[in-house]
C-alpha atoms as a PDB file:
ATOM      1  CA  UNK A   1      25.382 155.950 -31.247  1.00  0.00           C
ATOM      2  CA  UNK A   2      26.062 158.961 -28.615  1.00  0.00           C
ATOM      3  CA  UNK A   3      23.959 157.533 -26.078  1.00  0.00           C
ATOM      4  CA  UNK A   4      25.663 153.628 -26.437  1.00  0.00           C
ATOM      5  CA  UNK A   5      28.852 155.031 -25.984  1.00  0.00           C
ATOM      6  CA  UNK A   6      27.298 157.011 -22.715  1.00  0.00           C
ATOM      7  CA  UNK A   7      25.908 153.646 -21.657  1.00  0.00           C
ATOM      8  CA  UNK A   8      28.920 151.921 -22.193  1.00  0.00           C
ATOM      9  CA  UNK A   9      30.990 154.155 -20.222  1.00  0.00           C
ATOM     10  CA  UNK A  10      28.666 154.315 -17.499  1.00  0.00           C
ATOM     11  CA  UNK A  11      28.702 150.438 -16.737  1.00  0.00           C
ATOM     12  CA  UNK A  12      32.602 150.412 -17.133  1.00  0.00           C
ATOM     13  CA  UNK A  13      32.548 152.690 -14.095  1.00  0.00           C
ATOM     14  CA  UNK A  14      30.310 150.590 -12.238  1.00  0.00           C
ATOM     15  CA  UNK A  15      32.222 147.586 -12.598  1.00  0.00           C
ATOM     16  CA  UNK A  16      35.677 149.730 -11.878  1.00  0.00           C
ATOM     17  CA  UNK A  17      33.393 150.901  -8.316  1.00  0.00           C
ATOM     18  CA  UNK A  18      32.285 147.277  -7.791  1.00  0.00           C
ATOM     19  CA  UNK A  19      35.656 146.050  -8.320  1.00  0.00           C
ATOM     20  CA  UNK A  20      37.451 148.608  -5.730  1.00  0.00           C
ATOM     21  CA  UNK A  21      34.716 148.053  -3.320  1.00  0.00           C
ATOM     22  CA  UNK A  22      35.460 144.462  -3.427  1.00  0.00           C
ATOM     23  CA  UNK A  23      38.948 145.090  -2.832  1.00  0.00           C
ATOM     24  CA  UNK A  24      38.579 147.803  -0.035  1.00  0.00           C
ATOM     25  CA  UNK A  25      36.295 144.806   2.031  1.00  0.00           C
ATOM     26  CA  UNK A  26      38.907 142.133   1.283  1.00  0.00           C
ATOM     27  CA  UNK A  27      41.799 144.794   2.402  1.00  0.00           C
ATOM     28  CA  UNK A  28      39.353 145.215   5.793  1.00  0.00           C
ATOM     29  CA  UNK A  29      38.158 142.001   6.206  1.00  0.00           C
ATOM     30  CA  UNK A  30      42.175 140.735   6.238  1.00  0.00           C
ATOM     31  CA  UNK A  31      43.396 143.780   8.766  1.00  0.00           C
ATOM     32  CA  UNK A  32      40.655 142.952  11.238  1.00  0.00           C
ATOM     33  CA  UNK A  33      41.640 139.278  10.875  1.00  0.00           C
ATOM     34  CA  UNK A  34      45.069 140.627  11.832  1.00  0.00           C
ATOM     35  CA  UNK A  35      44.077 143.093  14.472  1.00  0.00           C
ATOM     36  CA  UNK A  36      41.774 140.267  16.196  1.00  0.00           C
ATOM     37  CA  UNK A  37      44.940 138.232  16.542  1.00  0.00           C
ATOM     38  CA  UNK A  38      47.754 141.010  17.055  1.00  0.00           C
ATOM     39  CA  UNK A  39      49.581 140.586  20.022  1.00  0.00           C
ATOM     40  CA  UNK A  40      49.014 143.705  22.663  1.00  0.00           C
ATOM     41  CA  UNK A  41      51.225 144.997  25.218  1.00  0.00           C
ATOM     42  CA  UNK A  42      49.997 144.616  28.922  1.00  0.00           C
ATOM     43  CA  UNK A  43      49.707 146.874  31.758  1.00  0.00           C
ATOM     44  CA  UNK A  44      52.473 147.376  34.262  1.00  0.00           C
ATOM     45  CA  UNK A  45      53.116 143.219  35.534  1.00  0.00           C
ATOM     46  CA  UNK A  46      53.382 142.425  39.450  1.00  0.00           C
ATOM     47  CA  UNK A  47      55.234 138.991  39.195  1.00  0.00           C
ATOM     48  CA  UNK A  48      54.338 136.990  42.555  1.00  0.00           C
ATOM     49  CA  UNK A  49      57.193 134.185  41.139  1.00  0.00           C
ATOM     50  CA  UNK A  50      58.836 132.199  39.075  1.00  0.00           C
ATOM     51  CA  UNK A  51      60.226 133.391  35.787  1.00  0.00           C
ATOM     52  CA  UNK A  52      59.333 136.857  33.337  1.00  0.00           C
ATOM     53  CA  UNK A  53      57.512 135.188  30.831  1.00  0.00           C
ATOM     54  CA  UNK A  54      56.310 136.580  26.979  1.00  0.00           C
ATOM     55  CA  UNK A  55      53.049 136.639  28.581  1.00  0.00           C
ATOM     56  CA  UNK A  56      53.321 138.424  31.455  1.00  0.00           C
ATOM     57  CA  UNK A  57      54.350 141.523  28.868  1.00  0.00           C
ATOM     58  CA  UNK A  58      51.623 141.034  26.042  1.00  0.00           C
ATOM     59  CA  UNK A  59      48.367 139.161  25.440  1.00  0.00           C
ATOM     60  CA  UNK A  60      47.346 137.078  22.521  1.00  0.00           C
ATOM     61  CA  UNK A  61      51.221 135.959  22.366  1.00  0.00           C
ATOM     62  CA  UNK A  62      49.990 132.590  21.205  1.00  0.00           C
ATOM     63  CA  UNK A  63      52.263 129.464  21.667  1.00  0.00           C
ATOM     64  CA  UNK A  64      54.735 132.387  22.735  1.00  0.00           C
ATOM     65  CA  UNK A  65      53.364 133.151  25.879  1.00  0.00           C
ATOM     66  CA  UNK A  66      55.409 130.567  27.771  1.00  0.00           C
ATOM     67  CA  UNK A  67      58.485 131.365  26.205  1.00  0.00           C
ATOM     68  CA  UNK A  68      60.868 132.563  29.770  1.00  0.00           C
ATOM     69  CA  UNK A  69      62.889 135.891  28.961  1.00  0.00           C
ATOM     70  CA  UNK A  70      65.215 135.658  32.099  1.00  0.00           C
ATOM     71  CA  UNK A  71      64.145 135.512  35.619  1.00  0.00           C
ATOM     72  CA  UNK A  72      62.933 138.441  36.435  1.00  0.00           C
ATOM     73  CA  UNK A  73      63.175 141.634  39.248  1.00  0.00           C
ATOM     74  CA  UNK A  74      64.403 140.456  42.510  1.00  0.00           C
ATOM     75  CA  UNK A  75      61.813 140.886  45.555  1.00  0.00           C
ATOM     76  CA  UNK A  76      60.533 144.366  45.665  1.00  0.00           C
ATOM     77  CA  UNK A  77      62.237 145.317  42.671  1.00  0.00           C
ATOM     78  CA  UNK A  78      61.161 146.715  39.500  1.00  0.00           C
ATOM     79  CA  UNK A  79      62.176 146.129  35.970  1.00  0.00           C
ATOM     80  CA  UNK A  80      61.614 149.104  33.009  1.00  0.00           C
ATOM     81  CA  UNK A  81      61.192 147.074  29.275  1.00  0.00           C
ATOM     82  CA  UNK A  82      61.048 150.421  27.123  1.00  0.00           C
ATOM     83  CA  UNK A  83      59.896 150.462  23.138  1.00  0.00           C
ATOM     84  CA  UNK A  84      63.415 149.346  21.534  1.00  0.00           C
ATOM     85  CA  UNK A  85      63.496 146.640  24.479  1.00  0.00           C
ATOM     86  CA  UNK A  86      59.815 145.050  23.425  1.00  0.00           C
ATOM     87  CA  UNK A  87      60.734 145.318  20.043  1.00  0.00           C
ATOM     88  CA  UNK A  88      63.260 143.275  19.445  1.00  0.00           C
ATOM     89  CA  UNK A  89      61.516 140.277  21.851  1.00  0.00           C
ATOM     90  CA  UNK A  90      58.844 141.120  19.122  1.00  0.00           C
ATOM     91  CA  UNK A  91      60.910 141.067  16.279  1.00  0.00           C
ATOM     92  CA  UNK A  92      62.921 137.601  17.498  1.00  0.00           C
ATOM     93  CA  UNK A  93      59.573 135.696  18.581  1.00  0.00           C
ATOM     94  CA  UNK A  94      57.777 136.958  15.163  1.00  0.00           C
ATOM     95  CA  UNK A  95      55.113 138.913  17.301  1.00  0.00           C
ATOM     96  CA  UNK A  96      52.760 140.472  15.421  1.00  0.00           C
ATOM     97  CA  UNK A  97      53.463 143.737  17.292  1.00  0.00           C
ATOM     98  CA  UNK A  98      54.984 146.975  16.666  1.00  0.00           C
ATOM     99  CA  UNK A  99      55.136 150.113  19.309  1.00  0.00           C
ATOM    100  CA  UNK A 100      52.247 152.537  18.740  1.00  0.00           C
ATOM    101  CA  UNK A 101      55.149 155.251  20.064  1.00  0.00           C
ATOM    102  CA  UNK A 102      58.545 155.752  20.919  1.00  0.00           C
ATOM    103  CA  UNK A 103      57.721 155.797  25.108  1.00  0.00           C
ATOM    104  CA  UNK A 104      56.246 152.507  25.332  1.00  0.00           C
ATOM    105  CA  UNK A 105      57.226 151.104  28.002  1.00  0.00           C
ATOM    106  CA  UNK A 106      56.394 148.225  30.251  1.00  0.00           C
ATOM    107  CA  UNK A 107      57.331 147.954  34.201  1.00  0.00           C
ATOM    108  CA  UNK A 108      58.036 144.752  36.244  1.00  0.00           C
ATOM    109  CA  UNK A 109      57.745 144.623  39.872  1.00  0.00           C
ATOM    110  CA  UNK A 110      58.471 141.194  41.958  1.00  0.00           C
ATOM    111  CA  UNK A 111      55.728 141.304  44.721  1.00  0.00           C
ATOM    112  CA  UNK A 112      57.716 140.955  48.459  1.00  0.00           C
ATOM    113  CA  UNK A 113      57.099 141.358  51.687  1.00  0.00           C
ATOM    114  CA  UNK A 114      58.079 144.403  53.495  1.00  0.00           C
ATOM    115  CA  UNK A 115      59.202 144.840  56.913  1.00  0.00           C
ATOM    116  CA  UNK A 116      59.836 148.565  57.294  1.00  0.00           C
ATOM    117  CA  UNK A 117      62.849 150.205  59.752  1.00  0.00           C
ATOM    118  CA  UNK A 118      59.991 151.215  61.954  1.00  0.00           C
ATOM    119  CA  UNK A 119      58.750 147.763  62.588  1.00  0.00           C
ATOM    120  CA  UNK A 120      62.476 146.896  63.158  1.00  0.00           C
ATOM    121  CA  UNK A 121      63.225 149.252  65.794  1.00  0.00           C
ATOM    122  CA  UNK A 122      59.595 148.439  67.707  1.00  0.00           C
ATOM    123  CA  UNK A 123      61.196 144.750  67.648  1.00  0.00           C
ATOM    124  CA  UNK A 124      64.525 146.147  69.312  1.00  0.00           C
ATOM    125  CA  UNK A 125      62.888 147.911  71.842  1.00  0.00           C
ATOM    126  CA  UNK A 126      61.352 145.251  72.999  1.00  0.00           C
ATOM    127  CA  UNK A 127      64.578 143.184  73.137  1.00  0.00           C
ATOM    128  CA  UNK A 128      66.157 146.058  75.257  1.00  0.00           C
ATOM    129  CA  UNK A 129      63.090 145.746  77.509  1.00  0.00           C
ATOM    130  CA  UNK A 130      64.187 142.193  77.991  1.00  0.00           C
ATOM    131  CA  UNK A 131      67.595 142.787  78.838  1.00  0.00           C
ATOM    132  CA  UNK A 132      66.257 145.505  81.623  1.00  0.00           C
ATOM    133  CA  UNK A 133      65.896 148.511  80.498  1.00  0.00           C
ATOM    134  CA  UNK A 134      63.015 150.567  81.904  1.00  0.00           C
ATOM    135  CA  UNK A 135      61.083 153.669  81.631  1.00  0.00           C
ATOM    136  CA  UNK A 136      60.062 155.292  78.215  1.00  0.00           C
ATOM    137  CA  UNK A 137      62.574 155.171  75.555  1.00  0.00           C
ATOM    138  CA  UNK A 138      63.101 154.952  71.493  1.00  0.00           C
ATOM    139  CA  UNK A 139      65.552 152.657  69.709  1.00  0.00           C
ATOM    140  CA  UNK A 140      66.844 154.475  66.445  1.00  0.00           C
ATOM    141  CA  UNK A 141      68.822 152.420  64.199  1.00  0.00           C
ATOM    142  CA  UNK A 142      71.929 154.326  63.105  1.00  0.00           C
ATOM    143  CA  UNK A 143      71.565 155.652  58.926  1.00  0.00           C
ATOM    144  CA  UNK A 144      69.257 155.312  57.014  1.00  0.00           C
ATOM    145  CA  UNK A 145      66.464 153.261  55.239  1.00  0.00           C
ATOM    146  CA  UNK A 146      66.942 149.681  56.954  1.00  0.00           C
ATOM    147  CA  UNK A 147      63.871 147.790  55.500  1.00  0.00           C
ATOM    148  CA  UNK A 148      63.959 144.250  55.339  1.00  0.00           C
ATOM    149  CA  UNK A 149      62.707 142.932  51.716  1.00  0.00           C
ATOM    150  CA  UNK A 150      61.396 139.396  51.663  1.00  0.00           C
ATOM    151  CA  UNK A 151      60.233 137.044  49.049  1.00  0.00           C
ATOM    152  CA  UNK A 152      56.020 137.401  48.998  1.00  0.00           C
ATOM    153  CA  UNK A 153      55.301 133.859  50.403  1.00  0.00           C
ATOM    154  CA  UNK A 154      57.306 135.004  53.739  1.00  0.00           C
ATOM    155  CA  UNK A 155      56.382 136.240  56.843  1.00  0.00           C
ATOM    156  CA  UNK A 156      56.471 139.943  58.067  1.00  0.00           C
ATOM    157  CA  UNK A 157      58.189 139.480  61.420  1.00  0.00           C
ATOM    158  CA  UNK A 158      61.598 139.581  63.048  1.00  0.00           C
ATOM    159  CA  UNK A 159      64.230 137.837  65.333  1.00  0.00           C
ATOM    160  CA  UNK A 160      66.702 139.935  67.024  1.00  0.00           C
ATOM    161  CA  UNK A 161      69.972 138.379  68.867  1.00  0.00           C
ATOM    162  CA  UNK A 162      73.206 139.093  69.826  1.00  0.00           C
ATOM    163  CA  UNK A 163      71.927 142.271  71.549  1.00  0.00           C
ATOM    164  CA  UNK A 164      74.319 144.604  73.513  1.00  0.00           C
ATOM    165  CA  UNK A 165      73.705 147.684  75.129  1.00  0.00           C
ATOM    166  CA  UNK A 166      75.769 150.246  76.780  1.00  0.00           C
ATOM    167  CA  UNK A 167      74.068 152.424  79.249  1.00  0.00           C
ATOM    168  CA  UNK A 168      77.400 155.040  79.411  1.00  0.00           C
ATOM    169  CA  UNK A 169      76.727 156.169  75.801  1.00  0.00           C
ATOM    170  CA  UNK A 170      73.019 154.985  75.111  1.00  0.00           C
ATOM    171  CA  UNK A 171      74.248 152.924  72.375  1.00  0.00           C
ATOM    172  CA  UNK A 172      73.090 149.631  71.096  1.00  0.00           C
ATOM    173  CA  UNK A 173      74.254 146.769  68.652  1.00  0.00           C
ATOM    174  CA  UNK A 174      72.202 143.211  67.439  1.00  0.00           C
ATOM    175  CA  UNK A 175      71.515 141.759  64.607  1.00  0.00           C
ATOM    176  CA  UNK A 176      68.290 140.992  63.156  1.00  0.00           C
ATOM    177  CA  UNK A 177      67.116 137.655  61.523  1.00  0.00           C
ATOM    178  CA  UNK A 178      64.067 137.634  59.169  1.00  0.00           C
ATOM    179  CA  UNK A 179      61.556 135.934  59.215  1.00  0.00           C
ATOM    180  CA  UNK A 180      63.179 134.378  61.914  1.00  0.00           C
ATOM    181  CA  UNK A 181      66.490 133.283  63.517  1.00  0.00           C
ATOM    182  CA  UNK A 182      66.041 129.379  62.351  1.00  0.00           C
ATOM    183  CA  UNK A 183      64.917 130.120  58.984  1.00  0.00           C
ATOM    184  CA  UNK A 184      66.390 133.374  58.277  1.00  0.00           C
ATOM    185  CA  UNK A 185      66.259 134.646  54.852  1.00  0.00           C
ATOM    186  CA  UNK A 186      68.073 138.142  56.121  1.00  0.00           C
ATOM    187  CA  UNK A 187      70.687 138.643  58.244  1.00  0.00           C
ATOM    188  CA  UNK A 188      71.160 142.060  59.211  1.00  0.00           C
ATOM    189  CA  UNK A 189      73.824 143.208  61.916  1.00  0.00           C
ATOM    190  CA  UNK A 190      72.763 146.334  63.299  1.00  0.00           C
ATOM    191  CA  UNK A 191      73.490 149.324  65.728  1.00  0.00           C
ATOM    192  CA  UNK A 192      71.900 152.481  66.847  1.00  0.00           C
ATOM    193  CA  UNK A 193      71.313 154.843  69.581  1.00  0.00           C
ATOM    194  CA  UNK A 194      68.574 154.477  72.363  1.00  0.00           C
ATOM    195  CA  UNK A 195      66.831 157.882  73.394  1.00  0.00           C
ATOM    196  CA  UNK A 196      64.879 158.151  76.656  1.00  0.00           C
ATOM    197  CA  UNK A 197      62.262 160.535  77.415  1.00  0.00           C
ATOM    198  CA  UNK A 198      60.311 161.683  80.632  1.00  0.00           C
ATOM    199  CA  UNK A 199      57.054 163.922  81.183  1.00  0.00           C
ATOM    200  CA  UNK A 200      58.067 167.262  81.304  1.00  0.00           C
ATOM    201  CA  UNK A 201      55.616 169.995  82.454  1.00  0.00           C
ATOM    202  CA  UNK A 202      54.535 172.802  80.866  1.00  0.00           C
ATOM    203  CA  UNK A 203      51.729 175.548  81.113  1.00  0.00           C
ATOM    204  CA  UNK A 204      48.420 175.148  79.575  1.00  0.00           C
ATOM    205  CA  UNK A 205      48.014 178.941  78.848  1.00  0.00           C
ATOM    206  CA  UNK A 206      50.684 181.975  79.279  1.00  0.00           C
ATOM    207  CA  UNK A 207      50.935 183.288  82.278  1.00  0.00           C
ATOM    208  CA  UNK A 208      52.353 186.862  83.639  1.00  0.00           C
ATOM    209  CA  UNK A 209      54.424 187.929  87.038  1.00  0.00           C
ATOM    210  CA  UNK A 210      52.155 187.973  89.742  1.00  0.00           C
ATOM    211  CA  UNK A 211      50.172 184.955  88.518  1.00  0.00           C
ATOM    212  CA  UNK A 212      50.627 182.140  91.041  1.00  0.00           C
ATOM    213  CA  UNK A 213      51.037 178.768  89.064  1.00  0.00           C
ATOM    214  CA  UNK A 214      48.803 175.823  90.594  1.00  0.00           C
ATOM    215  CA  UNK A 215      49.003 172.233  89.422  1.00  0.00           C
ATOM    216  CA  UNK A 216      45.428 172.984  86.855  1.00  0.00           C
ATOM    217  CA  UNK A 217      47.872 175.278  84.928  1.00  0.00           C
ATOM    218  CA  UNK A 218      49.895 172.231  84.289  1.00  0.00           C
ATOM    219  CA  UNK A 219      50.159 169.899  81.450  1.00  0.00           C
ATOM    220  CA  UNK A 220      52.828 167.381  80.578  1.00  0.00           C
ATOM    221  CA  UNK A 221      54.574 166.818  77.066  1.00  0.00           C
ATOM    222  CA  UNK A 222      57.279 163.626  76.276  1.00  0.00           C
ATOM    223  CA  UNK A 223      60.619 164.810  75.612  1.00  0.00           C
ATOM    224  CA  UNK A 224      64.074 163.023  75.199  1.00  0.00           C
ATOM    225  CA  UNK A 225      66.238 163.698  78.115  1.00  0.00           C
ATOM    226  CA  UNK A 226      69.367 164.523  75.965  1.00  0.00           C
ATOM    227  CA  UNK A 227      67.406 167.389  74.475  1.00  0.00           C
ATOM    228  CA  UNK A 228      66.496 168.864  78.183  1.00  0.00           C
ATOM    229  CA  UNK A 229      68.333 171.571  78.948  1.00  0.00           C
ATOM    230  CA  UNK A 230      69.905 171.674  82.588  1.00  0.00           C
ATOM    231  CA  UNK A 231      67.617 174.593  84.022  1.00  0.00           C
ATOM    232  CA  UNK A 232      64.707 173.115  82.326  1.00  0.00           C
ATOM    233  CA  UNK A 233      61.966 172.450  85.336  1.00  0.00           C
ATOM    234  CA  UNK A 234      61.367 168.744  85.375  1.00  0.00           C
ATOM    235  CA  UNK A 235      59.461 168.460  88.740  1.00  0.00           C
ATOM    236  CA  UNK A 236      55.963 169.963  88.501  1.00  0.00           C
ATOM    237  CA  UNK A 237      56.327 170.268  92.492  1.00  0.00           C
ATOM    238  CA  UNK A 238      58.789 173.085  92.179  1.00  0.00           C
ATOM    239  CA  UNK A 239      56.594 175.012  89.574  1.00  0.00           C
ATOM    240  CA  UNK A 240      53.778 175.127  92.279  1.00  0.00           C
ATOM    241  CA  UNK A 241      52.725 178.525  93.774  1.00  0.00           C
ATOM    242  CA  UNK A 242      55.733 180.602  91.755  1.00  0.00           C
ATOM    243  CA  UNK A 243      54.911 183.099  89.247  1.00  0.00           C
ATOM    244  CA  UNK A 244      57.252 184.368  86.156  1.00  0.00           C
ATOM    245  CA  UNK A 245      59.267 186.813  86.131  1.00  0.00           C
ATOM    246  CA  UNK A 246      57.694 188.103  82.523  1.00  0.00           C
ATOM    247  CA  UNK A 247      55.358 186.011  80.601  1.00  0.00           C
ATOM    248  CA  UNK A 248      55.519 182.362  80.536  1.00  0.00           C
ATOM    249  CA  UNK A 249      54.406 181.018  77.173  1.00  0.00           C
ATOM    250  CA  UNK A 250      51.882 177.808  76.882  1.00  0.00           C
ATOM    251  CA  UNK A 251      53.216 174.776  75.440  1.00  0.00           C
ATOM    252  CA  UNK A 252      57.100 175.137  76.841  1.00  0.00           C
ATOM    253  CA  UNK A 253      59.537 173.692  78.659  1.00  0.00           C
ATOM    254  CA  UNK A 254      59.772 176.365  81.731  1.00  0.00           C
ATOM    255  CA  UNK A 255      63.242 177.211  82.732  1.00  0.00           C
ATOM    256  CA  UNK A 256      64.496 178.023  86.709  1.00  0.00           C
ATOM    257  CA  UNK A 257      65.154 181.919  85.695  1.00  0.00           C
ATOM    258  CA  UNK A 258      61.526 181.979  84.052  1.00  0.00           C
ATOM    259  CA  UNK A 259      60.205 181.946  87.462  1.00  0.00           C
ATOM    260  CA  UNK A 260      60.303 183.344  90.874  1.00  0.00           C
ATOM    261  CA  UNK A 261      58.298 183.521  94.185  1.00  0.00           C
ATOM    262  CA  UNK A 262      55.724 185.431  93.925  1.00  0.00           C
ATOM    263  CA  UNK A 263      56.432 189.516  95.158  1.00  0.00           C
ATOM    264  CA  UNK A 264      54.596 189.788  98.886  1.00  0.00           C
ATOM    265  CA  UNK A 265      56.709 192.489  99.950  1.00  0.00           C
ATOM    266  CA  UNK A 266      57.446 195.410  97.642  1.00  0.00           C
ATOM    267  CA  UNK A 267      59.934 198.598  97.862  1.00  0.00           C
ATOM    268  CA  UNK A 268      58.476 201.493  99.209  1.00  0.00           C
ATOM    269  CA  UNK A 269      55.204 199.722 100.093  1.00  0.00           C
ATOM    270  CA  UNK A 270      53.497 200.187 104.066  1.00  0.00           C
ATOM    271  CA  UNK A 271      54.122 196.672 105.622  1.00  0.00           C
ATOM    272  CA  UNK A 272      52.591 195.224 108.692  1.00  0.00           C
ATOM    273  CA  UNK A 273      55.646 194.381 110.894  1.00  0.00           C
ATOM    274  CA  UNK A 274      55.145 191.594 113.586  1.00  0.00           C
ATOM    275  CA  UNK A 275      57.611 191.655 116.789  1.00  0.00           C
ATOM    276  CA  UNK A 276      58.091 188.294 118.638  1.00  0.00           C
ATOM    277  CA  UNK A 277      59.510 188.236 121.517  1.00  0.00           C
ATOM    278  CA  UNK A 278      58.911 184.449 123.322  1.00  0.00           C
ATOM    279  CA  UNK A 279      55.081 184.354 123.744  1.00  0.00           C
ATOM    280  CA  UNK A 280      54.739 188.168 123.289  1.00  0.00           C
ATOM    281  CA  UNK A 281      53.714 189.830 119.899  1.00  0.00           C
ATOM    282  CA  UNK A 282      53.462 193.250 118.994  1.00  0.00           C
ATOM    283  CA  UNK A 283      52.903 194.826 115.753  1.00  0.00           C
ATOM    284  CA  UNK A 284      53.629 198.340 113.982  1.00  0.00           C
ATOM    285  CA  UNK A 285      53.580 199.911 110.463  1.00  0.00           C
ATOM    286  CA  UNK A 286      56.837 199.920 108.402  1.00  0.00           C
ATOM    287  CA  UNK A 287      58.227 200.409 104.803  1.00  0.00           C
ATOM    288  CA  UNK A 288      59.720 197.597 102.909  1.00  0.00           C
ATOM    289  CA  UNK A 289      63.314 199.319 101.143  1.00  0.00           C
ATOM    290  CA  UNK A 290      63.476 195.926  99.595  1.00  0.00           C
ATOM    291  CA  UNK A 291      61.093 194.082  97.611  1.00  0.00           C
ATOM    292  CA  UNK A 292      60.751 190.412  98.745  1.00  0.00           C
ATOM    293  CA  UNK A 293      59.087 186.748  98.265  1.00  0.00           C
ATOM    294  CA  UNK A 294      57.719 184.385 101.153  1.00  0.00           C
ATOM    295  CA  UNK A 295      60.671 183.543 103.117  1.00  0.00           C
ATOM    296  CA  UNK A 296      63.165 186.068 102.137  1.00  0.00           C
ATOM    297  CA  UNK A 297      64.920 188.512 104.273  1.00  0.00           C
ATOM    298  CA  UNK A 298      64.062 192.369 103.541  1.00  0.00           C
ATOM    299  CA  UNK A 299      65.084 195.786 105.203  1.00  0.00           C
ATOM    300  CA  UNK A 300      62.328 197.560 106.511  1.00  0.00           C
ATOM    301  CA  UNK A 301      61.454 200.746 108.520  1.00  0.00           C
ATOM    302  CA  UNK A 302      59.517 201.445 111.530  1.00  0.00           C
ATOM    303  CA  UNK A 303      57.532 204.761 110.844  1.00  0.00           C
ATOM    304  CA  UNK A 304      56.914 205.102 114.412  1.00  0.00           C
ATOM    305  CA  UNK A 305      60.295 204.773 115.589  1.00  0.00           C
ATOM    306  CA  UNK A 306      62.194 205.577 112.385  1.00  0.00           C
ATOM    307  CA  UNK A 307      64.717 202.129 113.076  1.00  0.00           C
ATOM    308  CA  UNK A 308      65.203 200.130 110.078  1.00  0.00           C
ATOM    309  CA  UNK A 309      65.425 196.424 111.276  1.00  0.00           C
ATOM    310  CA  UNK A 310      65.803 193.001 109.216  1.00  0.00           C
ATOM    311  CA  UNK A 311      63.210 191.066 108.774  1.00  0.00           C
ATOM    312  CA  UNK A 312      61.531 187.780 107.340  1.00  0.00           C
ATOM    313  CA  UNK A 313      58.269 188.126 104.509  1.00  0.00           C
ATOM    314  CA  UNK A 314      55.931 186.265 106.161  1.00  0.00           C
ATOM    315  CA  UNK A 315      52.589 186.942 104.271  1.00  0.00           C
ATOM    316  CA  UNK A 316      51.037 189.279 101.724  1.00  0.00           C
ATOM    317  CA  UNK A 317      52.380 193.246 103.116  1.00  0.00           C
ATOM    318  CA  UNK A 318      53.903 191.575 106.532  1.00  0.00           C
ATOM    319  CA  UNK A 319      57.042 190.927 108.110  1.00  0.00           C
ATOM    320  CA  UNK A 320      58.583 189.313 111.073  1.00  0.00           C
ATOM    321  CA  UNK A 321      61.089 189.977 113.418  1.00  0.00           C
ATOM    322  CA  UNK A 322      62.254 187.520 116.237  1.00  0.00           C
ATOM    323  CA  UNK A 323      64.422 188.255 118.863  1.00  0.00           C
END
């Protein structure tokens, strides 16, 4: 009897197992059913045109996928669709999707063409070329961030008209048509400043007094002329042969007091002094009481005759006097 009631009680629990099996495989069978089908939220969307659609924002939308939600970012704009936004589009269009998480979150961007400020001001340079201005200059558009956004299908390129330029204040205005003047999508009146620049030259390593500067010690960097100073050395001609009075440092703009002639003639220093006299010449040994360049005019002594006379460096130690 004991051993009855055992094997009753052990098939009842089969059956109960075999019955919550079955259940457990229907319950899985149905939710992958329903998780093969579930809609699914997409990637961030680049929309080349037309209108935001269901789906551009989820696959496996079904017959909703057409369904237009409005028309979208304009041209090289984005639009942010967070969790509560993609729920309720789920909700109303019966979607069979829920957020996995609060930051869900979907971004639309309408693709566009781009033409940036820089391209802009290359295009105005160009236009002040035409209307005759020379030698190397920049065109800077006055504030900031002036780039032209275009639907995609358009063309990256510019028009400009209506230029005018003042060459009292360096100052520019125009306006700019894009993708042209004709068929102009943008029209943007602008106005800036033009800045020209020159070669100005500099030294290639630092120098000290007493080295002479030749044109190998010379190299040449662009620079706008409104941010030259007016004793900065512009003509590599009048750097030739002078020395500094210090140290010169590579790379910089050299200014007139950062050089001088070089020292021939210096204080307290024997000098060879030349006499001329019409076609006569005579020399004798003085003392420079002066120190002095090529060209400038020193007081020096005679030893022999103990005189101190005026006279003109001439060379390395030598003077001249002319009568």
């Amino acid at each position: 009897m004991k051993q009855t009631i055992l094997t009753s009680l052990d098939m009842a629990a089969r059956i109960s197992v075999l019955a919550l099996a079955l259940v457990l495989a229907a319950f899985i069978a149905v939710a992958g059913a329903r998780t093969a089908h579930a809609a699914s939220l997409k990637q961030d969307v680049v929309l080349d045109q037309g209108a935001l659609t269901v789906g551009h924002l989820f696959d496996n939308a079904g017959r909703n996928a057409a369904y237009i939600l409005g028309p979208g970012p304009n041209a090289g704009e984005t639009l942010t669709l967070n969790a509560s936004s993609l729920l309720r589009i789920a909700m109303a269009l019966d979607l069979d999707w829920r957020p996995a998480s609060p930051t869900d979150k979907i971004t639309v961007t309408r693709a566009a063409t781009i033409i940036p400020t820089s391209d802009i001001e290359s295009a105005l340079e160009e236009k002040l070329s035409e209307h005759g201005l020379t030698g190397n200059f920049s065109a800077y558009i006055n504030g900031t961030n002036h780039d032209i956004i275009l639907p995609v299908d358009q063309a990256a390129t510019v028009e400009i008209d209506e230029m005018r330029y003042d060459p009292r204040t360096s100052t520019f205005t125009a306006t700019v048509y894009a993708p042209s003047r004709d068929k102009s999508t943008v029209k943007l009146p602008v106005s800036g400043q033009v800045r020209q620049m020159i070669s100005v030259p500099v030294l290639k390593s630092a120098l000290r007094n007493g080295d002479l500067i030749g044109m190998n010690d010379l190299d040449f960097i662009e620079m706008y002329v409104k941010d030259i100073g007016s004793d900065v050395i512009t003509d590599a001609q009048k750097l030739i042969n002078m020395t500094p009075r210090r140290v010169a440092i590579a790379g910089q703009p050299v200014r007139a007091m950062d050089i001088q002639r070089p020292e021939l003639v210096s204080r307290g220093k024997n000098v060879t002094i030349i006499f001329k006299t019409g076609p006569m010449m005579l020399t004798a040994t003085g003392r420079a009481l002066q120190n002095g360049a090529n060209g400038d005019l020193v007081r020096v002594t005679n030893l022999a005759s103990n005189i101190q006379v005026d006279a003109v460096v001439t060379g390395s130690h030598e003077v001249t006097v002319t009568e």
